[in-house]
Protein backbone atom coordinates (compact mmCIF):
# COMPACT_ATOMS: atom_id res chain seq x y z
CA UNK A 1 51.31 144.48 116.84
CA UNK A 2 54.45 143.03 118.30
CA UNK A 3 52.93 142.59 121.77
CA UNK A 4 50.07 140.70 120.23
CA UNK A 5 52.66 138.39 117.75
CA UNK A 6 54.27 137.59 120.97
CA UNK A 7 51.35 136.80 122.41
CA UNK A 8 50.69 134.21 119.40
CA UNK A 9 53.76 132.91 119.45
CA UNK A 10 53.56 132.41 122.84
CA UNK A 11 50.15 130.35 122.47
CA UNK A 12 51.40 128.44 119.94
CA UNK A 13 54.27 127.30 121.40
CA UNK A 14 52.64 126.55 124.44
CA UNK A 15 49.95 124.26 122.21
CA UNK A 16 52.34 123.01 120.44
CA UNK A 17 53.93 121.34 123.67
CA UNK A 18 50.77 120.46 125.03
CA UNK A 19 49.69 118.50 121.86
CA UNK A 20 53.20 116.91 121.92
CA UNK A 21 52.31 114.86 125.25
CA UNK A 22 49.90 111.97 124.62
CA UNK A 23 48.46 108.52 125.54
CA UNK A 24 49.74 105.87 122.93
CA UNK A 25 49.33 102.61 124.70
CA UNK A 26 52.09 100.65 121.86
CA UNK A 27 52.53 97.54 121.45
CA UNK A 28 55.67 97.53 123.46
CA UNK A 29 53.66 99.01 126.58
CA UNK A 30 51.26 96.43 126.44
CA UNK A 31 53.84 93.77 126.46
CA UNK A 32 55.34 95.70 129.26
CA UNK A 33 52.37 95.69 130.83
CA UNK A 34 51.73 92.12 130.57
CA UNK A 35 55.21 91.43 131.95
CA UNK A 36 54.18 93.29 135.07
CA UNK A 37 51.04 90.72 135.39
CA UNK A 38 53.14 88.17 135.21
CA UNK A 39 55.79 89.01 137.92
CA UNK A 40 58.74 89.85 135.54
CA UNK A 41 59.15 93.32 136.56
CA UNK A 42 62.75 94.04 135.48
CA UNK A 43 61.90 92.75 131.87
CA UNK A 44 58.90 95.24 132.06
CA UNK A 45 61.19 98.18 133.48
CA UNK A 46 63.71 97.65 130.51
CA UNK A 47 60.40 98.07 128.13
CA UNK A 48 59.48 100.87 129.67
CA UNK A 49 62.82 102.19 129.66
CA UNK A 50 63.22 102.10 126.11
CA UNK A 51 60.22 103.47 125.20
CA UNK A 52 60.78 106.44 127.16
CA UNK A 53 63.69 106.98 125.37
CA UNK A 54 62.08 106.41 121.60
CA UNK A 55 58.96 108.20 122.50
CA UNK A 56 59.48 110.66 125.94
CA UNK A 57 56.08 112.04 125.12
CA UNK A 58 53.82 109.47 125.96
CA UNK A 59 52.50 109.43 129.10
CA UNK A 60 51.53 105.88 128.97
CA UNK A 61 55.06 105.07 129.88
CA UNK A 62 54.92 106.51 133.32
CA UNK A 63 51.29 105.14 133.83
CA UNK A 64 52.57 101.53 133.01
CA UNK A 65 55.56 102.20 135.22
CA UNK A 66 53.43 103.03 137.98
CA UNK A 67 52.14 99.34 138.41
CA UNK A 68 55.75 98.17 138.36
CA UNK A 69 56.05 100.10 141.97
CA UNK A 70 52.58 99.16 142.93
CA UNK A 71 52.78 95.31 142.12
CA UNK A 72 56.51 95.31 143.85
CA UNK A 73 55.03 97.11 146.90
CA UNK A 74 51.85 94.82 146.83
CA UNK A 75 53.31 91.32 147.04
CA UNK A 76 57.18 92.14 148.24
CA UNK A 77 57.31 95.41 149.88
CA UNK A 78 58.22 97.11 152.73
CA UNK A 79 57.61 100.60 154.72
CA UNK A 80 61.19 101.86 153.75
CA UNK A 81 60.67 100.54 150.56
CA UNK A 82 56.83 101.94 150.30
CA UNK A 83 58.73 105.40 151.42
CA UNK A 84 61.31 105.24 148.91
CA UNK A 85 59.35 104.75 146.19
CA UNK A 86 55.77 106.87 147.28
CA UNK A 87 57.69 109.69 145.88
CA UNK A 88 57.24 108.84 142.35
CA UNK A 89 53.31 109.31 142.64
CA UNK A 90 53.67 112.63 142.74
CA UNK A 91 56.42 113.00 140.10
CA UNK A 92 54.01 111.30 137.66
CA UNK A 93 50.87 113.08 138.62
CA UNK A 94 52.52 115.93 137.60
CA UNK A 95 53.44 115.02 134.38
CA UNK A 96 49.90 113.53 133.44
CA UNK A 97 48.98 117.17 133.92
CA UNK A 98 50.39 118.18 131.13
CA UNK A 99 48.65 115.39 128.83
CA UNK A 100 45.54 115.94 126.52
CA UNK A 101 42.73 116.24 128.63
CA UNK A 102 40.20 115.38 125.28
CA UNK A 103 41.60 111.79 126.01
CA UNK A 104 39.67 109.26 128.29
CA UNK A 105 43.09 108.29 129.28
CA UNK A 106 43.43 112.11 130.84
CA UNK A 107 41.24 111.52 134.09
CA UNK A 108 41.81 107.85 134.59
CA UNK A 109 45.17 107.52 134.29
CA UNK A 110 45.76 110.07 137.13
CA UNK A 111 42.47 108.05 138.90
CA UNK A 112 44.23 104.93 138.70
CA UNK A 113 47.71 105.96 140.36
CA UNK A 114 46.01 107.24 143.07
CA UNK A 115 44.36 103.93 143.67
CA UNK A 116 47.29 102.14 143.43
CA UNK A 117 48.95 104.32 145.99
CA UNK A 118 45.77 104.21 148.55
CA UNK A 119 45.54 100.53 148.54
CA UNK A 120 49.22 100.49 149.28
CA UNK A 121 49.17 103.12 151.96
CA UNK A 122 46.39 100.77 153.71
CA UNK A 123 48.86 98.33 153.78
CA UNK A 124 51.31 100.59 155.48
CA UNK A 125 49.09 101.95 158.25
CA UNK A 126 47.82 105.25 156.56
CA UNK A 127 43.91 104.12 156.37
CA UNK A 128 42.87 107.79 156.43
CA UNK A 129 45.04 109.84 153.38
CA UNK A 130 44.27 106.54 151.77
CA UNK A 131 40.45 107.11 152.05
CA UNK A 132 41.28 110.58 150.89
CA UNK A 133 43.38 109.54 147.48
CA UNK A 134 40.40 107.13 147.04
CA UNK A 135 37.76 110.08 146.74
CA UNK A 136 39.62 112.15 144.60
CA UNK A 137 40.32 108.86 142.25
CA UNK A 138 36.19 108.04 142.54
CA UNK A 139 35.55 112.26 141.89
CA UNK A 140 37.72 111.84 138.53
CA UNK A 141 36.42 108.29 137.41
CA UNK A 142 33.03 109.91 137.74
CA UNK A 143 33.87 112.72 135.79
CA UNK A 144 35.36 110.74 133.15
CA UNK A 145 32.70 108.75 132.65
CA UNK A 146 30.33 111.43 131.72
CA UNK A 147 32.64 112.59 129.21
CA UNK A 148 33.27 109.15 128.13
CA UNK A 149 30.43 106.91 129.08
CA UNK A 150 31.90 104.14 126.50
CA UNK A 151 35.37 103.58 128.00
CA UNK A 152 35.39 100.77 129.06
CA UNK A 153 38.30 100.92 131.72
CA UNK A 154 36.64 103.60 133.47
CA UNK A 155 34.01 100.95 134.66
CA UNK A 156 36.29 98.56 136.50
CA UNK A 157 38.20 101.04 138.81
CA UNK A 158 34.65 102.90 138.94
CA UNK A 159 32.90 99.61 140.15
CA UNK A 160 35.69 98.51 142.36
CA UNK A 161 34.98 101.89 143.85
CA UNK A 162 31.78 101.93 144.67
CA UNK A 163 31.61 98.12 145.88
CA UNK A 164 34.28 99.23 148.65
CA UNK A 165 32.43 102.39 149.45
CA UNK A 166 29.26 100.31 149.96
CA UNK A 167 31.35 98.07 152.68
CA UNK A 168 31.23 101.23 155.02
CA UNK A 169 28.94 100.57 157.76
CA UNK A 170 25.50 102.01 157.32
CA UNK A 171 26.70 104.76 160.74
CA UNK A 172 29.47 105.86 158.74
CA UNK A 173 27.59 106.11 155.13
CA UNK A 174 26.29 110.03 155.69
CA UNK A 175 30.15 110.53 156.27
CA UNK A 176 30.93 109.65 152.66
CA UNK A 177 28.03 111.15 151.26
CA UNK A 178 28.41 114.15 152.47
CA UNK A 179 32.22 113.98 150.76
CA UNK A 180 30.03 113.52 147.10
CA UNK A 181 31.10 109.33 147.31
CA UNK A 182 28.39 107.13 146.66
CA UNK A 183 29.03 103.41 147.63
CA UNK A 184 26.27 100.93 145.86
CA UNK A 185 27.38 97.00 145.98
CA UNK A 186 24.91 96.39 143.11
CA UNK A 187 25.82 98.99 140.87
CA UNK A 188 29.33 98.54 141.25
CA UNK A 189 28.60 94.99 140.68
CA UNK A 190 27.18 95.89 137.38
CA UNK A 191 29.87 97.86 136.04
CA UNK A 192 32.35 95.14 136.77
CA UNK A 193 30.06 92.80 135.12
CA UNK A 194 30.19 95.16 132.18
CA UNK A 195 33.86 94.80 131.76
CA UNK A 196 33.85 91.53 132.01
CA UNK A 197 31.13 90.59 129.65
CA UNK A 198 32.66 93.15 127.45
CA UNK A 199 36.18 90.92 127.79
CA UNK A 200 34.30 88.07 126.17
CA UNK A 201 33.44 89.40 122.96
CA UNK A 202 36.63 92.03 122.98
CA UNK A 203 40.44 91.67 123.61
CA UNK A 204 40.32 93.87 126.99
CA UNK A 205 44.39 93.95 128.45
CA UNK A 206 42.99 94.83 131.62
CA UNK A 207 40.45 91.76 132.04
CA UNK A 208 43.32 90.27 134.63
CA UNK A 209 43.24 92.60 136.62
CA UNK A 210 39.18 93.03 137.01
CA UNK A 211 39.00 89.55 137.85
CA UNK A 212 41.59 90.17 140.80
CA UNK A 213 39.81 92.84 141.57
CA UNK A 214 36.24 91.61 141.22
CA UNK A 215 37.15 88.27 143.59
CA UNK A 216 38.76 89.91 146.36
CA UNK A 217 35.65 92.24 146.77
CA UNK A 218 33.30 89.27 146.65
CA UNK A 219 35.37 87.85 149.04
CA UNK A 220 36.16 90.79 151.43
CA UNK A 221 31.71 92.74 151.00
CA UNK A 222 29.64 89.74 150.32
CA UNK A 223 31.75 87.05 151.93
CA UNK A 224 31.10 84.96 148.69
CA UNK A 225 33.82 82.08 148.65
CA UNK A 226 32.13 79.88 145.99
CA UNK A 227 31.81 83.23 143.09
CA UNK A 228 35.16 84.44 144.38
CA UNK A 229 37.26 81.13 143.71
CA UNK A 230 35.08 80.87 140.23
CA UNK A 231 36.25 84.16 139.45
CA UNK A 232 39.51 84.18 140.40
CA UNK A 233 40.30 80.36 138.98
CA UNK A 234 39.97 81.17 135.43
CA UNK A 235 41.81 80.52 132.17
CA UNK A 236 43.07 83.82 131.94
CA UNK A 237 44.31 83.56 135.07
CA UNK A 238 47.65 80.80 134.50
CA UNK A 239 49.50 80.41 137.94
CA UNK A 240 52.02 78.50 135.17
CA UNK A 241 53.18 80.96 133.14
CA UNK A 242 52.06 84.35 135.86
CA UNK A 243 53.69 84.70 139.15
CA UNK A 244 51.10 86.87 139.79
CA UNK A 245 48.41 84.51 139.16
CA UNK A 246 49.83 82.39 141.16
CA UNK A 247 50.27 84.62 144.41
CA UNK A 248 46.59 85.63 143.72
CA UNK A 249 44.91 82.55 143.39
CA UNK A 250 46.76 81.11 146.71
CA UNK A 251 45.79 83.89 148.73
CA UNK A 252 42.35 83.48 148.09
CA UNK A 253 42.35 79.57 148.26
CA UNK A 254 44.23 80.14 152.07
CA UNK A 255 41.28 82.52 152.31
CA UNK A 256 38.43 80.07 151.61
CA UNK A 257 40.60 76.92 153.07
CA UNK A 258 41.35 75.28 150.36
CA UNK A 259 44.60 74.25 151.46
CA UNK A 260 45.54 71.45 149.50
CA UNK A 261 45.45 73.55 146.52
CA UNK A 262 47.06 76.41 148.24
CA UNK A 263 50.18 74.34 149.08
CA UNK A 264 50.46 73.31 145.07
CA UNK A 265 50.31 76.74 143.65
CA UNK A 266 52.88 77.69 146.01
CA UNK A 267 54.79 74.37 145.61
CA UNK A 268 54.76 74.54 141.36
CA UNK A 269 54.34 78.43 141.15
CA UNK A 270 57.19 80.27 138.23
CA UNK A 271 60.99 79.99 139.40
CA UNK A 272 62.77 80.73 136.73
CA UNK A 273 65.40 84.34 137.12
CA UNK A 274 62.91 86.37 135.32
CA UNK A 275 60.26 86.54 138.14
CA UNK A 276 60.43 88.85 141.00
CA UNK A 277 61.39 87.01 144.29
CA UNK A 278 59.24 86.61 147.08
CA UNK A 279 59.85 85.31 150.25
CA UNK A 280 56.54 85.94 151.32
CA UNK A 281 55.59 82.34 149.83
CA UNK A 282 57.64 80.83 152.03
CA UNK A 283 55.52 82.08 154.79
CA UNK A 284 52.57 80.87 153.46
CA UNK A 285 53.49 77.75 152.80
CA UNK A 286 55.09 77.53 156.39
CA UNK A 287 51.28 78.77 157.26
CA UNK A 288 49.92 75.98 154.81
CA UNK A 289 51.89 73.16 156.01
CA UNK A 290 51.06 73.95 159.80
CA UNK A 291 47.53 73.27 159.28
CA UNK A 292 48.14 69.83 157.60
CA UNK A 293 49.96 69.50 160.89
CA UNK A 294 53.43 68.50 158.32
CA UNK A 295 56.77 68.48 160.53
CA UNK A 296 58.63 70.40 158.05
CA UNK A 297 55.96 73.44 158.16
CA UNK A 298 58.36 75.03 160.95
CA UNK A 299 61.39 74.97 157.99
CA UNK A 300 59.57 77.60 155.52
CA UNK A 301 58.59 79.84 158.12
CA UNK A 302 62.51 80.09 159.03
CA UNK A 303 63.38 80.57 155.83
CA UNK A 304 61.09 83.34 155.45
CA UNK A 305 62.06 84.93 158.93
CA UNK A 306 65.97 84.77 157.52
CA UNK A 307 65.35 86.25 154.17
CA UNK A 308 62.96 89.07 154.43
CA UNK A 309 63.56 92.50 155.24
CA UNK A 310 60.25 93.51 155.78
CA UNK A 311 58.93 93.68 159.43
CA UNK A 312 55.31 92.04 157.68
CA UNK A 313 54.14 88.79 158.65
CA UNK A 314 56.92 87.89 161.43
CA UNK A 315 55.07 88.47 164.15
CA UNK A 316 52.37 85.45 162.58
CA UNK A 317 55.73 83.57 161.58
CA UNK A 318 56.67 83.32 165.20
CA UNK A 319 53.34 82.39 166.60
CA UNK A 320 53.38 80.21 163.98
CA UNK A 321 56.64 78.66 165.21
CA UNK A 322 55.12 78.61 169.12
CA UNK A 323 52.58 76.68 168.02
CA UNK A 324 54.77 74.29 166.28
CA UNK A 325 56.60 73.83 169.45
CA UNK A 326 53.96 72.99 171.43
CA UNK A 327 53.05 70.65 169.20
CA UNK A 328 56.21 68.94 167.81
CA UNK A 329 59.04 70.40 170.09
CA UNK A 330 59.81 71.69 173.60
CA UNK A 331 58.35 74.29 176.03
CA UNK A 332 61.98 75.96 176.24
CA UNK A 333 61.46 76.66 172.42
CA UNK A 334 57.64 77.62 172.83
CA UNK A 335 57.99 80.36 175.20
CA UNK A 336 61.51 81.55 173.17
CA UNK A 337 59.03 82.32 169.98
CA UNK A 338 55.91 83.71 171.98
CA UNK A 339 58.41 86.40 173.44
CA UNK A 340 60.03 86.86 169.38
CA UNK A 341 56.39 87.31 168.25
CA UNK A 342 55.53 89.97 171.27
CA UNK A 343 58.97 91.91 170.29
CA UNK A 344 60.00 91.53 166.63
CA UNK A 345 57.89 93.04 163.64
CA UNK A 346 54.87 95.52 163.22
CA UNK A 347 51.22 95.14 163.97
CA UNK A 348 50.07 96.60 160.94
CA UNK A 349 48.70 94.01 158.64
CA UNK A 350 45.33 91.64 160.26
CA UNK A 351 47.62 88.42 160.52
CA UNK A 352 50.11 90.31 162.55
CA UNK A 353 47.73 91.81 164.64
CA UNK A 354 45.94 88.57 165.59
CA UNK A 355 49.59 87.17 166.31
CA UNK A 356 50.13 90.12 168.75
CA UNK A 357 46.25 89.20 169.99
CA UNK A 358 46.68 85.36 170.23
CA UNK A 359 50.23 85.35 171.69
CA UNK A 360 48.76 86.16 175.34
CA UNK A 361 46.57 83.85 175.56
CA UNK A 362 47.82 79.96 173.55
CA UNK A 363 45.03 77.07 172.82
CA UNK A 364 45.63 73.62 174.16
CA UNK A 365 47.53 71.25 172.25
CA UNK A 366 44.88 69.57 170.88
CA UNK A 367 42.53 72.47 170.54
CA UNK A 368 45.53 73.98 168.45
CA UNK A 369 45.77 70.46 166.28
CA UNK A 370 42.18 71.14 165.66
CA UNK A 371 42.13 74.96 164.97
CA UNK A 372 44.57 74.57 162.44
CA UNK A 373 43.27 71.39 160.50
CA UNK A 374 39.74 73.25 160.50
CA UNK A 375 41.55 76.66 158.79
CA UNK A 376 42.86 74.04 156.22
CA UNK A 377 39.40 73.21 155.40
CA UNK A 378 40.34 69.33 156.83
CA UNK A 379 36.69 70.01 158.50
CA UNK A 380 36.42 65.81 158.71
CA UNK A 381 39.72 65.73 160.50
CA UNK A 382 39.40 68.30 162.61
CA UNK A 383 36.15 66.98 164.23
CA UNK A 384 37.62 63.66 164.95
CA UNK A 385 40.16 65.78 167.19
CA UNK A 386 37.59 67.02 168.78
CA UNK A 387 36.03 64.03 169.58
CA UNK A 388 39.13 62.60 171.23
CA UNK A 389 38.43 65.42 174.28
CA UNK A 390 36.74 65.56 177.36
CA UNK A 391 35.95 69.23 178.03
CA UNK A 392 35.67 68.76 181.53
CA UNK A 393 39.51 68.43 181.72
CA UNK A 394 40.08 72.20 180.28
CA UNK A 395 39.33 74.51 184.18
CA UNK A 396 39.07 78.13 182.09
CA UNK A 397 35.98 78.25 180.64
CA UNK A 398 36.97 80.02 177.84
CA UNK A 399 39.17 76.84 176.37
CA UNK A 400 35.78 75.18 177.30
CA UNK A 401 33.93 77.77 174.77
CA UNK A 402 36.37 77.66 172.28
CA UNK A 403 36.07 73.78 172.46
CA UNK A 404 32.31 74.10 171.64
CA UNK A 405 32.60 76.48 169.08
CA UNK A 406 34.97 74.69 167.08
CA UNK A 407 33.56 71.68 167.26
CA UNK A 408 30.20 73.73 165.83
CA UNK A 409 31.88 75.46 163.31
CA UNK A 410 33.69 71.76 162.23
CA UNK A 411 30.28 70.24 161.87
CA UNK A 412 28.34 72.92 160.18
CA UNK A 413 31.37 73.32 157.23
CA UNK A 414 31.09 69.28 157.13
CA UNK A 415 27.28 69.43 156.40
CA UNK A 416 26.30 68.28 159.92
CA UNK A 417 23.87 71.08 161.10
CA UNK A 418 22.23 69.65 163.56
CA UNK A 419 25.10 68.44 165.22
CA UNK A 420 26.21 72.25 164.39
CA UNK A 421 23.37 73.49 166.39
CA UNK A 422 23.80 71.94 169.32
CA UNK A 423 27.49 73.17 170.18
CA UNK A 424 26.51 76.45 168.84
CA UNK A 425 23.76 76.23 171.72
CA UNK A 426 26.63 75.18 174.22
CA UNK A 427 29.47 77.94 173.33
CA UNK A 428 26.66 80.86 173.84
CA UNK A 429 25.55 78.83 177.20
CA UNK A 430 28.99 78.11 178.77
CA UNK A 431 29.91 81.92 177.64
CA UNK A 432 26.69 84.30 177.75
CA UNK A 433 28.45 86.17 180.67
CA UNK A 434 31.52 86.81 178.69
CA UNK A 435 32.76 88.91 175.80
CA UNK A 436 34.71 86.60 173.84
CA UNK A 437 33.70 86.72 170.17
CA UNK A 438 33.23 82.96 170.36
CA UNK A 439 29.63 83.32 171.60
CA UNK A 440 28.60 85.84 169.81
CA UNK A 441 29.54 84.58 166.79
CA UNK A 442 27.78 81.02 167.89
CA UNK A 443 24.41 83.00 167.91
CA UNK A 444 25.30 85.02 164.90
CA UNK A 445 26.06 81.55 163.42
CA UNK A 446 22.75 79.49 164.53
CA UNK A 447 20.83 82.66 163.40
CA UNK A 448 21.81 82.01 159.85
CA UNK A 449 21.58 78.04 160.20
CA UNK A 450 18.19 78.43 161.34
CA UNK A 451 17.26 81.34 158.65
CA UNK A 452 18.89 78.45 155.66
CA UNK A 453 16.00 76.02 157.24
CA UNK A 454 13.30 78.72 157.22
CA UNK A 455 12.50 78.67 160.84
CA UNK A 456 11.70 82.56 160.92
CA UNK A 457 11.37 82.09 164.73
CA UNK A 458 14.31 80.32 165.98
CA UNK A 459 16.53 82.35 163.17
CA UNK A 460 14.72 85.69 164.58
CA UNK A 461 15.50 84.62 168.35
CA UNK A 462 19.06 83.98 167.81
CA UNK A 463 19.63 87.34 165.78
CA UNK A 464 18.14 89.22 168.62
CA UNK A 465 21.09 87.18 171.32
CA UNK A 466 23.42 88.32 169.13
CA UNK A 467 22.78 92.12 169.18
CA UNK A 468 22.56 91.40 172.95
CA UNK A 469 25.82 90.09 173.56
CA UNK A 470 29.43 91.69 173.64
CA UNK A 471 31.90 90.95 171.87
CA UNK A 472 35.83 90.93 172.14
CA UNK A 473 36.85 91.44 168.73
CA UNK A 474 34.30 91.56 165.65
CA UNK A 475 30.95 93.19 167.81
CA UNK A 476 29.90 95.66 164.97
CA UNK A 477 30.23 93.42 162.25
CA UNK A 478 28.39 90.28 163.87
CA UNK A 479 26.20 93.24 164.90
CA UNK A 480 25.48 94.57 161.66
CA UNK A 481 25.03 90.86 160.31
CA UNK A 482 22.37 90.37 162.73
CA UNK A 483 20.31 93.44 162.35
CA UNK A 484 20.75 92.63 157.91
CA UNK A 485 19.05 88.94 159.09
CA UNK A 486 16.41 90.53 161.20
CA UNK A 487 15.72 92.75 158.26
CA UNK A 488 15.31 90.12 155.87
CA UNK A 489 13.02 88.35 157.84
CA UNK A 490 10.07 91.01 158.30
């Protein structure tokens, strides 16, 4: 009898605890949490703070707390910062194993940290224990939502999951499969739908974030610029009152090239003590500034250079700063910054890399002019560069190709296609022997013009010179654009 009152006791007590821990997303949190979407982290952390203090059982506090880290890391981190701070993922997985796992808020909150914390190891060079955290977020989303097929949240990281799994190239797809992850674009495209349909009629806190969410990956799988910038450039989304907002909504106009509008959010974004610092904005308006060709571009990108700890984005600062030499200064002060940009920083994130790439190997003055007016979207202006060269003057034939296949890509984002088609025609002439990207991209390019004016036969024709050429950078993904074309066109 006493062994089995112990045993009781021992249940109970044990319950007892258990039942004590729980998912009580306040009124405080939320306010906490909408602090955190705006950029005022430190007001959020004081929440948070507090709360843990009034009510140490709810797990919501460390779930909200989580985003502090991830946001922080996101727009303003670095990779002694990331390793500082990755230790806390583990500390709160832990505790949301002791929550109540009859809550919806059981598997996803322990889902969602583990996203947060693979999108930011991709950021920091760990691609494959980020793939990893990803599965074992999808495996737990999908469990969740057949035990709760009406929480809502559960669709937008479940969505989001499956449209980046779908991104995989088709070679790779039995790989995930055979790890139980399904990627489906128009399922995933669905659920996020869901979410946000369910927004309109509902006050959903996390309606932010699936817009962020939803735009990127129309941006980064379907390459949809027009749905992306409609998404992302809503009312709920205030670059006036959200730092956040604001950070988002420029990346994804320097993205499309709407520069103009770029330079504004950066130019007006929140200033005031409450919002988190960071002088990664000064980089992209250095980066913004250079391709209105402004004289005062090279004075942001210094500033950022001189202010940031993290090794992110100087390599692209100092490139940035060669090319700003060659155009407005000295060749002393040109070759200083190429050597800064081959020495100083990481190659981890894409603009880095391409700085490393592009360092070797600088465009012509005016080929540069024109490059960077036509990433502004100044598509008008950057073709009447063009038009002030003779190619004949530029003796390696790749500055020749590059000519041709700027002055393509100028015309067909102006509207001119025909003028389009012809330099397209040119670049993969003056470059069929080669491997630089330029060419294969050109047929890749007059493929899809051709396919727009339903000439099956020219579109088909072009496709096929695409999957026969090589490629420098890019080849599988121009590839695997060319074989989707030839599909459609059976």
């Amino acid at each position: 009898m006493k062994k089995w009152l112990l045993v009781l006791s021992s249940v109970l007590f044990f319950s007892s605890a258990y039942a004590e821990k729980n998912y009580t997303f306040n009124n405080n949190l939320k306010k906490a949490y909408e602090k955190i979407m705006q950029l005022k982290l430190e007001e959020a952390n004081q929440i948070i703070k507090s709360e843990r203090r009034s009510n140490p059982s709810n797990l919501m506090n460390e779930f909200i707390a989580d985003y502090i880290d991830y946001y922080s890391l996101l727009v303003n981190g670095s990779s002694s910062q990331f390793k500082k701070l990755e230790r806390n993922k583990d500390i709160r997985l832990k505790k949301m194993q002791g929550g109540d796992f009859m809550s919806p808020y059981y598997l996803y909150t322990k889902a969602e940290i583990k996203i947060h914390w693979a999108i930011l190891r991709t950021q920091y060079g760990d691609k494959l224990t980020a793939f990893r955290e990803l599965r074992s977020a999808y495996k737990l989303l999908e469990s969740n939502q057949k035990k709760f097929p009406k929480f809502i949240a559960n669709k937008k990281s479940l969505g989001m999951l499956r449209t980046i799994f779908s991104a995989i190239p088709p070679e790779y797809q039995w790989s995930t499969r055979a790890m139980g992850v399904s990627g489906d674009f128009n399922r995933g495209h669905k659920e996020i739908q869901e979410v946000l349909n369910y927004s309109k009629k509902y006050k959903f806190i996390f309606e932010k974030e699936a817009r962020i969410i939803y735009s990127f990956l129309l941006l980064s799988v379907k390459n949809d610029e027009v749905k992306a910038w409609k998404m992302i450039n809503h009312a709920s989304i205030d670059p006036k009152t959200s730092l956040l907002a604001c950070f988002i909504q420029m990346r994804v106009a320097m993205k499309i090239r709407k520069n103009t509008i770029a330079i504004r959010l950066i130019e007006n974004r929140p200033k005031s003590n409450g919002y988190l610092d960071i002088p990664q904005m000064n980089y992209w308006l250095g980066v913004a500034k250079m391709r209105t060709l402004d004289k005062k571009a090279n004075t942001y990108l210094k500033q950022y250079i001189n202010s940031n700890s993290s090794p992110d984005y100087i390599k692209s600062s100092y490139l940035y700063l060669a090319y700003y030499e060659q155009l407005f200064g000295t060749v002393v002060n040109k070759k200083k910054y190429i050597n800064l940009c081959k020495t100083k920083g990481s190659s981890k994130n894409y603009e880095d890399k391409k700085a490393a790439v592009f360092s070797n190997d600088l465009y012509p003055k005016t080929l540069v002019k024109a490059q960077l007016l036509f990433n502004g979207g100044y598509y008008s202006r950057s073709s009447k560069m063009l038009k002030t060269i003779n190619v004949t003057v530029y003796k390696k034939k790749k500055n020749q190709i590059r000519y041709y296949f700027l002055s393509a890509r100028a015309a067909d984002k102006g509207g001119n296609t025909e003028q389009a088609s012809s330099f397209y025609k040119k670049a993969i002439t003056a470059g069929k022997d080669t491997k630089y990207y330029y060419v294969c991209q050109s047929a890749l390019n007059l493929g899809e013009l051709y396919e727009i004016k339903k000439n099956k036969l020219e579109a088909k024709k072009y496709y096929n010179i695409c999957l026969k050429l090589k490629s420098d950078r890019h080849q599988s993904g121009y590839h695997k654009k060319a074989k989707a074309g030839l599909k459609r066109l059976k």
